[in-house]
C-alpha atoms as a PDB file:
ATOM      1  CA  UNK A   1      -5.281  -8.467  15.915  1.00  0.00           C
ATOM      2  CA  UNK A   2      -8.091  -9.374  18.212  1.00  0.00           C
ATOM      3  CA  UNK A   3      -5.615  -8.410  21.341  1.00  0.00           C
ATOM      4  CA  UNK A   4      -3.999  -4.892  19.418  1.00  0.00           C
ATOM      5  CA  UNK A   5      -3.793  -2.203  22.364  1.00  0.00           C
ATOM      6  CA  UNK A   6      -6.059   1.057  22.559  1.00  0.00           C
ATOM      7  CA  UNK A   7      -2.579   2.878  21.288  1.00  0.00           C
ATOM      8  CA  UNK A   8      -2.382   1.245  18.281  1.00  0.00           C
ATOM      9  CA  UNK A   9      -5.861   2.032  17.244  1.00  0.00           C
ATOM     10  CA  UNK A  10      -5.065   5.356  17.515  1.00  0.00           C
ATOM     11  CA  UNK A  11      -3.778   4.757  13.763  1.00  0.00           C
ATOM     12  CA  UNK A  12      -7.917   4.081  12.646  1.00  0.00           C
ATOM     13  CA  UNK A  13      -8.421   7.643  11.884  1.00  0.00           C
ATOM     14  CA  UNK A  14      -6.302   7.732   8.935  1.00  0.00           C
ATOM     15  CA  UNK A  15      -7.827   6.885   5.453  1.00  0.00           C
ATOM     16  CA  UNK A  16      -7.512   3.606   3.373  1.00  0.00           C
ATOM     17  CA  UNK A  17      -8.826   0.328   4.549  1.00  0.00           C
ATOM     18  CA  UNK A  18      -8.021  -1.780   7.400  1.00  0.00           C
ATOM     19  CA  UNK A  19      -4.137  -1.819   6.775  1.00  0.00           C
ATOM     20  CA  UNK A  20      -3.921   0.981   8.381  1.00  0.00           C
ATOM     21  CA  UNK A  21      -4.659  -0.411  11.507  1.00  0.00           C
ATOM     22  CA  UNK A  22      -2.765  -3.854  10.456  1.00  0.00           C
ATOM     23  CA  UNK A  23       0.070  -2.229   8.305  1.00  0.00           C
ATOM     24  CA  UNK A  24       1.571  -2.315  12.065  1.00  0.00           C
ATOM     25  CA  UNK A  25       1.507  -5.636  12.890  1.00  0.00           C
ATOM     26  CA  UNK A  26       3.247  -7.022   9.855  1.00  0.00           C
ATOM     27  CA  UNK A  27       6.275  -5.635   7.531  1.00  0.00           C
ATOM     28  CA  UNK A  28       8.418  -7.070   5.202  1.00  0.00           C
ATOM     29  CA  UNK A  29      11.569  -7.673   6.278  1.00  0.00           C
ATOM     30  CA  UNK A  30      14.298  -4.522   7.423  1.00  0.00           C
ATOM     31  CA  UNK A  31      17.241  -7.072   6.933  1.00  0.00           C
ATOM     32  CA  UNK A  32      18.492  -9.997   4.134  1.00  0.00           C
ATOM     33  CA  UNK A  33      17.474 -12.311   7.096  1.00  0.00           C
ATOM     34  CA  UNK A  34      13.926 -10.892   7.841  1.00  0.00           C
ATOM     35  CA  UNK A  35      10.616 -12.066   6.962  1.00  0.00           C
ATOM     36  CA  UNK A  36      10.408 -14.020   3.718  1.00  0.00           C
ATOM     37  CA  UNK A  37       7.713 -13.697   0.997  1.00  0.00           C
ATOM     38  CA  UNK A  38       5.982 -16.666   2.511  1.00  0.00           C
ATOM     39  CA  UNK A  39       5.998 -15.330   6.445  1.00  0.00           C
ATOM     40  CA  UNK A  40       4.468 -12.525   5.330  1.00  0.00           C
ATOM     41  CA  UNK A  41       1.980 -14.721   3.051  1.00  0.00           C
ATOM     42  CA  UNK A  42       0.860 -16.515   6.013  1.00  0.00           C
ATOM     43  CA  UNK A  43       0.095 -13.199   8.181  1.00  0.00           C
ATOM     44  CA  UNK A  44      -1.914 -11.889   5.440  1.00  0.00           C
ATOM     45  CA  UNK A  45      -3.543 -14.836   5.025  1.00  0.00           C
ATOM     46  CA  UNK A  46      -4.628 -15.098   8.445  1.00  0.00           C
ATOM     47  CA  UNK A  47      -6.259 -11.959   8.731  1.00  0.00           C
ATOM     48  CA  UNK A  48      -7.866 -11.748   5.560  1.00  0.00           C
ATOM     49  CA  UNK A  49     -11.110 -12.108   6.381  1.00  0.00           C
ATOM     50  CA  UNK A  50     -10.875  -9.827   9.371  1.00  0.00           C
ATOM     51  CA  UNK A  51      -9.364  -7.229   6.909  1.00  0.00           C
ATOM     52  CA  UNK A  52     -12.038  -7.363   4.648  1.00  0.00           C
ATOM     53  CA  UNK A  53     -14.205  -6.788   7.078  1.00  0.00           C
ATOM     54  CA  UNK A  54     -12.903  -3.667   9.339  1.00  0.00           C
ATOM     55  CA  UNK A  55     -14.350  -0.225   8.018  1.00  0.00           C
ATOM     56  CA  UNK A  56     -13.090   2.333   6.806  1.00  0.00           C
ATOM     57  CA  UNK A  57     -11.856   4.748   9.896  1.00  0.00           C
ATOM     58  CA  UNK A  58     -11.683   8.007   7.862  1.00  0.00           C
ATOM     59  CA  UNK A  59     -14.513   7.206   4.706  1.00  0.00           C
ATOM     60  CA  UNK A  60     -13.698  11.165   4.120  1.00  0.00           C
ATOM     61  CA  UNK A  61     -10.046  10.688   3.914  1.00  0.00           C
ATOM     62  CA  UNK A  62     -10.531   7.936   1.632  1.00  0.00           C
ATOM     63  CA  UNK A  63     -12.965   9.685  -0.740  1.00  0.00           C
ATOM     64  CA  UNK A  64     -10.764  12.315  -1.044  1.00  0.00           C
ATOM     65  CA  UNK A  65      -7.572   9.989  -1.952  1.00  0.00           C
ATOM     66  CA  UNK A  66      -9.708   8.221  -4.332  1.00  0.00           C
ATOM     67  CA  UNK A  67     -11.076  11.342  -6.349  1.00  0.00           C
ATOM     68  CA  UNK A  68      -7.595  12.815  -6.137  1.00  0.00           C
ATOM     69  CA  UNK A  69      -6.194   9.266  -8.242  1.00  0.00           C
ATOM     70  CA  UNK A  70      -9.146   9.124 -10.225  1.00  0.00           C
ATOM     71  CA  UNK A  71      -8.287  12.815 -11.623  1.00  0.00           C
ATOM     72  CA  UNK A  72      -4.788  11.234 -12.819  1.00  0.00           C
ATOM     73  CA  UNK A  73      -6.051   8.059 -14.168  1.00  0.00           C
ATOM     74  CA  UNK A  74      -7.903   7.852 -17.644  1.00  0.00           C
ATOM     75  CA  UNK A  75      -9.124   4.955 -19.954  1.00  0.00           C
ATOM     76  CA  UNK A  76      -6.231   5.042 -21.933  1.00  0.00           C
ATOM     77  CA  UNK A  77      -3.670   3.582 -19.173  1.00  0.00           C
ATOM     78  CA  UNK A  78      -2.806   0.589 -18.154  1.00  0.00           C
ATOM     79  CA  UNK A  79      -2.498   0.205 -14.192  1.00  0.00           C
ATOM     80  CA  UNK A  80      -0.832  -1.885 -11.853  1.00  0.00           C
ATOM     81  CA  UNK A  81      -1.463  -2.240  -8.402  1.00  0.00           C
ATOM     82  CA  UNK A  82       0.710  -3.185  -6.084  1.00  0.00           C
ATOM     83  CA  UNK A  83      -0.380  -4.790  -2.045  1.00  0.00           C
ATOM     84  CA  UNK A  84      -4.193  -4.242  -3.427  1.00  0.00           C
ATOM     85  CA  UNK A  85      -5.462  -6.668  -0.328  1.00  0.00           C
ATOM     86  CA  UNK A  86      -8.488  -7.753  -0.690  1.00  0.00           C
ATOM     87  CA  UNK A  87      -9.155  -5.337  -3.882  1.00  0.00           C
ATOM     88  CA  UNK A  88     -11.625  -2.486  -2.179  1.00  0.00           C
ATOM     89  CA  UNK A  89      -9.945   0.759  -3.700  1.00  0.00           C
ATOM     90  CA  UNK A  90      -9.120  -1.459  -6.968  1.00  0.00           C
ATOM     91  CA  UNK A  91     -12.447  -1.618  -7.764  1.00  0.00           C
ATOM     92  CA  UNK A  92     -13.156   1.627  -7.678  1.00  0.00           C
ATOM     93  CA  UNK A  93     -10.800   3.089  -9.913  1.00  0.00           C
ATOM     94  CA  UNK A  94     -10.726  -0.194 -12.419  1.00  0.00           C
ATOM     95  CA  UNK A  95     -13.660   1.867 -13.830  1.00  0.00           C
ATOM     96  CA  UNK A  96     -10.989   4.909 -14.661  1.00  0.00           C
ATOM     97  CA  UNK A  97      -8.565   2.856 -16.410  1.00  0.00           C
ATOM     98  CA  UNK A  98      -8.259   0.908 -19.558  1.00  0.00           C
ATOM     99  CA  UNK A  99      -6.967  -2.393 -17.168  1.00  0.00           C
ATOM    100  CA  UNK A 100      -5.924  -2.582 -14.238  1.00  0.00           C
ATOM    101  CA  UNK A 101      -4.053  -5.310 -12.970  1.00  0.00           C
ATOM    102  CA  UNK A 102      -4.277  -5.569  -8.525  1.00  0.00           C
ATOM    103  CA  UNK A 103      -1.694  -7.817  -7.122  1.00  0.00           C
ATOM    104  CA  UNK A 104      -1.299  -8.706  -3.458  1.00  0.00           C
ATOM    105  CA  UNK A 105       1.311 -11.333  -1.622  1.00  0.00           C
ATOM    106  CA  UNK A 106      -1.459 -13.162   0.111  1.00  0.00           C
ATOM    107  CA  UNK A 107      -3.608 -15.914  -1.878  1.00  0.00           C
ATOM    108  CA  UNK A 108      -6.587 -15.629   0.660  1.00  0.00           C
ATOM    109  CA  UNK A 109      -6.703 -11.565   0.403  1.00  0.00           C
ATOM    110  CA  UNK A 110      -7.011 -11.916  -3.728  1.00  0.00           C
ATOM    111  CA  UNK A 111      -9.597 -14.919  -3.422  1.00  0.00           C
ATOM    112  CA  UNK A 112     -11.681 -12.766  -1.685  1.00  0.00           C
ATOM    113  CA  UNK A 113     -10.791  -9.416  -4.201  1.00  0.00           C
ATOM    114  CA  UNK A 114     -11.715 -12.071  -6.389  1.00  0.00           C
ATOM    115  CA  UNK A 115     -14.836 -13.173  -4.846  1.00  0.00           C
ATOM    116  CA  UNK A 116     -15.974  -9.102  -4.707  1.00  0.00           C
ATOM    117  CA  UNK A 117     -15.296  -8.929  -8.432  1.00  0.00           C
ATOM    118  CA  UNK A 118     -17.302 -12.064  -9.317  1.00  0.00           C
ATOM    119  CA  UNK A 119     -20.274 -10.564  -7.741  1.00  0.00           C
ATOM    120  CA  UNK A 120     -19.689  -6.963  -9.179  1.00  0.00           C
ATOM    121  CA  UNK A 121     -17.830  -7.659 -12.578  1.00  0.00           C
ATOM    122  CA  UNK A 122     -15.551  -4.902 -13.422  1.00  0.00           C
ATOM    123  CA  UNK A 123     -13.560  -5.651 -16.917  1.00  0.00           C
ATOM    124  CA  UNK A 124     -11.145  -4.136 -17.089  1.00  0.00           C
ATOM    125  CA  UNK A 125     -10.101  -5.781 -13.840  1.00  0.00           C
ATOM    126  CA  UNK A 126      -7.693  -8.301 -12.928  1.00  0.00           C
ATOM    127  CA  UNK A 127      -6.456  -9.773  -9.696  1.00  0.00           C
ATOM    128  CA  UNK A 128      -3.030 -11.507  -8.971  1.00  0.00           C
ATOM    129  CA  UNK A 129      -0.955 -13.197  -6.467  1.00  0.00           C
ATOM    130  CA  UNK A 130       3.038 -11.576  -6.610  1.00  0.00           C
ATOM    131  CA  UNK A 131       5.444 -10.172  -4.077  1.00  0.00           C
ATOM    132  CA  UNK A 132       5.736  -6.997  -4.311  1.00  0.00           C
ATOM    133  CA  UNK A 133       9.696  -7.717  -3.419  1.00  0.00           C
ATOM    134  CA  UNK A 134       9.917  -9.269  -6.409  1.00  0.00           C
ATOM    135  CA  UNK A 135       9.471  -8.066 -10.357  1.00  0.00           C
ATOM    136  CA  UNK A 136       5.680  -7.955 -10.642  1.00  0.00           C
ATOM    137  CA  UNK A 137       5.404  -6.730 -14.309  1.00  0.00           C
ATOM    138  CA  UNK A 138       7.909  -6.121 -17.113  1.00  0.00           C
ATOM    139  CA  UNK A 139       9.772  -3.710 -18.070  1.00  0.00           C
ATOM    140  CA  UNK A 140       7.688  -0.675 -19.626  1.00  0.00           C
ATOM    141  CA  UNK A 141       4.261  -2.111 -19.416  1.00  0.00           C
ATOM    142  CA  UNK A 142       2.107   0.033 -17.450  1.00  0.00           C
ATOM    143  CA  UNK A 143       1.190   3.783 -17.502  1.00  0.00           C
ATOM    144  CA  UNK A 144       0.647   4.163 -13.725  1.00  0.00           C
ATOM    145  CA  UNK A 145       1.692   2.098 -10.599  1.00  0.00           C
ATOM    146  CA  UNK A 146      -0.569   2.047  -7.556  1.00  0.00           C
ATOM    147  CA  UNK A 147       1.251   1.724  -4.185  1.00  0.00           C
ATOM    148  CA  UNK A 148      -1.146   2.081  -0.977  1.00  0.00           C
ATOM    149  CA  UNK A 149      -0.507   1.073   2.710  1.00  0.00           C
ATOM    150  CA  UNK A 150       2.363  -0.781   0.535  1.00  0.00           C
ATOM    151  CA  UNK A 151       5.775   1.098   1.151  1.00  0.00           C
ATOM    152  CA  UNK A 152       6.372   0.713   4.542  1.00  0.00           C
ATOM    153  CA  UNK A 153       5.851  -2.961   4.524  1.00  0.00           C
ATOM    154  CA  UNK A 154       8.864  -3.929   1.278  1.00  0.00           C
ATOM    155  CA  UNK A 155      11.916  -5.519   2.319  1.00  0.00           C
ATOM    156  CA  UNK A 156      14.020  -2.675   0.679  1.00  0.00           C
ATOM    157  CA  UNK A 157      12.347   0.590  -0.086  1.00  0.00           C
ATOM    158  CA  UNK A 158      15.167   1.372  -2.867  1.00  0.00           C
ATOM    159  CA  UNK A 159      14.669  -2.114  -4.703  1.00  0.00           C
ATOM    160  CA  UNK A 160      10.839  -2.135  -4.225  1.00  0.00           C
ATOM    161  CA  UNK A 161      10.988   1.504  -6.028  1.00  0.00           C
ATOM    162  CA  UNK A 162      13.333   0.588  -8.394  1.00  0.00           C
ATOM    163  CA  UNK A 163      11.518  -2.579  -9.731  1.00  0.00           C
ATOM    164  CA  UNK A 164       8.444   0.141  -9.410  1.00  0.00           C
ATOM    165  CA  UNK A 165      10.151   2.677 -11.915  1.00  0.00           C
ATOM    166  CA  UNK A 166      10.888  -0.308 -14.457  1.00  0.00           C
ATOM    167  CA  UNK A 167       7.516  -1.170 -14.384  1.00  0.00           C
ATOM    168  CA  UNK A 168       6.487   2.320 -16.170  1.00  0.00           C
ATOM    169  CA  UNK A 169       6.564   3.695 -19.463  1.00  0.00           C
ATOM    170  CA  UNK A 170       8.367   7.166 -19.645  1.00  0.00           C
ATOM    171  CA  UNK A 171       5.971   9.689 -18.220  1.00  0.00           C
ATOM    172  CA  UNK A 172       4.179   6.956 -16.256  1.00  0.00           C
ATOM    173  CA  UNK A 173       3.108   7.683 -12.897  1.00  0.00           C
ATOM    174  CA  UNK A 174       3.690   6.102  -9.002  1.00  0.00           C
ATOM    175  CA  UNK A 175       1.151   6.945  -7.015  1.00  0.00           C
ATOM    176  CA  UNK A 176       1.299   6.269  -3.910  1.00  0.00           C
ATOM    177  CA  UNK A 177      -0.277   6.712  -0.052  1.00  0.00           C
ATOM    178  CA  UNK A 178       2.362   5.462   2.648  1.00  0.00           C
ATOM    179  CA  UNK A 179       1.972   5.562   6.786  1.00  0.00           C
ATOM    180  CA  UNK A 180       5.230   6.910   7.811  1.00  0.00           C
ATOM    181  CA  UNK A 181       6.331   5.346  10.949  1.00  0.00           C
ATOM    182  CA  UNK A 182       8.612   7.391  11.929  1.00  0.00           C
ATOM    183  CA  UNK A 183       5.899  10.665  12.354  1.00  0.00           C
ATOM    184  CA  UNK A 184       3.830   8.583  14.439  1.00  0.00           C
ATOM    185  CA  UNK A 185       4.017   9.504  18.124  1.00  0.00           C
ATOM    186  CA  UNK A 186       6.930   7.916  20.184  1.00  0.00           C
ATOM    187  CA  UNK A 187       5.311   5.760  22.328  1.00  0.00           C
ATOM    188  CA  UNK A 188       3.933   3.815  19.371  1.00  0.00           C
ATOM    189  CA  UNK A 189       7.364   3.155  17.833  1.00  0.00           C
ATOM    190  CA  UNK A 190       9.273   2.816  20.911  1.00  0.00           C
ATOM    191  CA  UNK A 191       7.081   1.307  23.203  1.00  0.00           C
ATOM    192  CA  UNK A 192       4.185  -0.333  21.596  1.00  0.00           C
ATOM    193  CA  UNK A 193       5.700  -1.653  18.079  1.00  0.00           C
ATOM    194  CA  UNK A 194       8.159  -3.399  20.637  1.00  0.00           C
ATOM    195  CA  UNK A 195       6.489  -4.757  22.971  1.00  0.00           C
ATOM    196  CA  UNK A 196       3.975  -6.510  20.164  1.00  0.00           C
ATOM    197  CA  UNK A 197       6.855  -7.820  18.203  1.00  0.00           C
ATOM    198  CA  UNK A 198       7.939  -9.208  21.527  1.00  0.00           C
ATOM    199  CA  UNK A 199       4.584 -10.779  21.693  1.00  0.00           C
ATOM    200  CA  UNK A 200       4.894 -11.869  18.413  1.00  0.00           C
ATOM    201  CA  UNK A 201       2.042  -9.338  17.148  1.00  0.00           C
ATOM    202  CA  UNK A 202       4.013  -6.864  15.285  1.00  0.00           C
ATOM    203  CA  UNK A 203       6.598  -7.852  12.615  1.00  0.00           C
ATOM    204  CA  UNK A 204       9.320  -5.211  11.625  1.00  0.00           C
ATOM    205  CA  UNK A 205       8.125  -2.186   9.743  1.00  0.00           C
ATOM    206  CA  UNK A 206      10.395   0.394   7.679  1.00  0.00           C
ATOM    207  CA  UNK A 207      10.710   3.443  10.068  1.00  0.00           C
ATOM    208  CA  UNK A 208      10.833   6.417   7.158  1.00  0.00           C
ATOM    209  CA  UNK A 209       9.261  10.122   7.378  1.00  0.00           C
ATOM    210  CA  UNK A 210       7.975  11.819   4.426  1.00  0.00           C
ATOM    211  CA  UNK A 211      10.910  13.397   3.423  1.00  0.00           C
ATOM    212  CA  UNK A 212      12.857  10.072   3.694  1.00  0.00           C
ATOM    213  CA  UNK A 213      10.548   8.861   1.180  1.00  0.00           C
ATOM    214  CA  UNK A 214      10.588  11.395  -0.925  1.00  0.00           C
ATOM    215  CA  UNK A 215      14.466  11.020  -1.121  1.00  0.00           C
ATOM    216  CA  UNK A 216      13.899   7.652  -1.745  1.00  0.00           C
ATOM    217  CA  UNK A 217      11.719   8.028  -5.114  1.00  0.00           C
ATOM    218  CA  UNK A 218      13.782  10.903  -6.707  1.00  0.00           C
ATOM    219  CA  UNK A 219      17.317   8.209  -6.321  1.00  0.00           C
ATOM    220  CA  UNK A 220      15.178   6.040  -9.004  1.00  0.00           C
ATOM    221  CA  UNK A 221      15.213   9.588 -11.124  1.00  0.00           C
ATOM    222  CA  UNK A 222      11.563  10.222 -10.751  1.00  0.00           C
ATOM    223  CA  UNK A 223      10.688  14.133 -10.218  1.00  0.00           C
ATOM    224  CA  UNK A 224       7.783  14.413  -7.576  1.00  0.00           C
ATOM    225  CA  UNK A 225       4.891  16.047  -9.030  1.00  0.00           C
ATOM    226  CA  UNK A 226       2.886  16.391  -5.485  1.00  0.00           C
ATOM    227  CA  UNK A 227       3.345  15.781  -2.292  1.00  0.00           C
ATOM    228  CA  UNK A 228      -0.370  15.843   0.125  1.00  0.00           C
ATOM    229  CA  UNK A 229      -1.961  14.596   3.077  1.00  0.00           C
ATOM    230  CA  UNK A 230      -5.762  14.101   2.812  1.00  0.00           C
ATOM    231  CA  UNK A 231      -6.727  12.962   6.498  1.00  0.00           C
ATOM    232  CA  UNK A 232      -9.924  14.676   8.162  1.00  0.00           C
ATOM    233  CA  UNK A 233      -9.408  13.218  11.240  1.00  0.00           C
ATOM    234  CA  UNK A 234      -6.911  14.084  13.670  1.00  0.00           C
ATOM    235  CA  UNK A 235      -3.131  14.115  12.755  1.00  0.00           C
ATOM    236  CA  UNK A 236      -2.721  12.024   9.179  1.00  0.00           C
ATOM    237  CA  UNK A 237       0.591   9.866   9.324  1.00  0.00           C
ATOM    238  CA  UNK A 238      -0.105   8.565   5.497  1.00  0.00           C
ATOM    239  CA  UNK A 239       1.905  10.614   3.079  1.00  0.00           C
ATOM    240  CA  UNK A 240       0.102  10.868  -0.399  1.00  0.00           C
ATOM    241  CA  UNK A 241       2.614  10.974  -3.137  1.00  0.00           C
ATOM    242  CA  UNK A 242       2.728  11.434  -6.786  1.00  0.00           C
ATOM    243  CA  UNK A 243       5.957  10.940  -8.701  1.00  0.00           C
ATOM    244  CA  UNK A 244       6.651  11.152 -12.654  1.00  0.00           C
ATOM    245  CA  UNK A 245       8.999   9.132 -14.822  1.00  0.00           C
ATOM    246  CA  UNK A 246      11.029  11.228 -17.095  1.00  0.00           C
ATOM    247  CA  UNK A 247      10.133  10.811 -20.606  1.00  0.00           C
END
């Protein structure tokens, strides 16, 4: 991260915390082969601390994400967060919610989401370690399911939304903020991403526009209630997304 060239940081503008500058150095894996749970684990781990400690590029951007979910959230829903890092945005809208469960693959980013809730106790707030790869909550238990900075980084978008949709009641919401690789300028995914995974820097990412992912919710037989962008700051690559389970 330390070494991450000037075209990468071109990504800081857009809102969310510091994944959006990191979301580009690690992925899950693209192929059955790729990185496993515990690869990615030990990348997240190892720039925990650095992650909670980068600002927020676009604070407008975020503020304006965060109202947006707050509107859709109420205290009679049970949440799930998916790739919360180190537990920032789960914090604020734990207040919203009748509990919210925040789950993240790295031990070291929820031991410090822990850390931030010991010393500013939120209860309906939890914080666990899971995969998001992997069945995180059972079947029908939650009224909405947070995804942020998460998408691009799954294994396979298809199962990751899939195990997403079981996770919802009918009518439950995903909500969901994704960078989309593949709107980012060319030099960044043909030249940069490259040449850092050749260094070792930059892990495979999913390459998907917006409409991609778009395609990619309704095949789980959600209807899209909105699609938005709510960047202030130059060009915004993260797709805000809000998708309904048929009741």
């Amino acid at each position: 991260m330390d070494s991450m060239p000037a075209l990468i940081q071109q990504l800081a503008p857009v809102p969310m915390p510091a994944r959006a500058i990191a979301s580009i150095t690690e992925s899950s894996p693209s192929t059955p082969g790729g990185t496993s749970a515990a690869r990615k684990a030990r990348f997240w781990d190892r720039i925990a601390v650095k992650y909670a400690a980068d600002p927020i590029a676009d604070m407008a951007g975020y503020e304006n994400t965060l109202r947006r979910v707050q509107a859709l959230l109420s205290a009679d829903q049970d949440v799930l967060e998916i790739g919360c890092g180190t537990g920032t945005t789960a914090l604020r809208l734990a207040p919203f919610t009748r509990r919210l469960r925040a789950t993240d693959v790295s031990t070291r980013m929820i031991d410090i989401a822990r850390e931030r809730l010991a010393a500013k106790p939120v209860p309906q707030l939890s914080f666990a370690v899971a995969d998001a790869d992997t069945p995180v909550a059972g079947p029908s238990e939650h009224d909405a399911v947070l995804a942020f900075n998460l998408l691009h980084l799954v294994a396979d978008l298809d199962r990751a939304l899939e195990l997403t949709v079981q996770a919802l009641r009918p009518g439950g919401l995903l909500i969901t903020k994704t960078p989309c690789i593949a709107e980012m300028n060319a030099l960044i995914r043909y030249l940069a991403l490259p040449v850092m995974r050749a260094a070792g820097k930059a892990p495979h990412v999913l390459h998907f526009d917006a409409g991609m992912l778009q395609s990619a919710i309704v095949r789980q037989g959600m209807d899209i209630v909105t699609v938005e962008r709510h960047g202030t700051r130059g060009k915004d690559f993260r797709v805000f997304i809000v998708a309904r389970k048929p009741t």
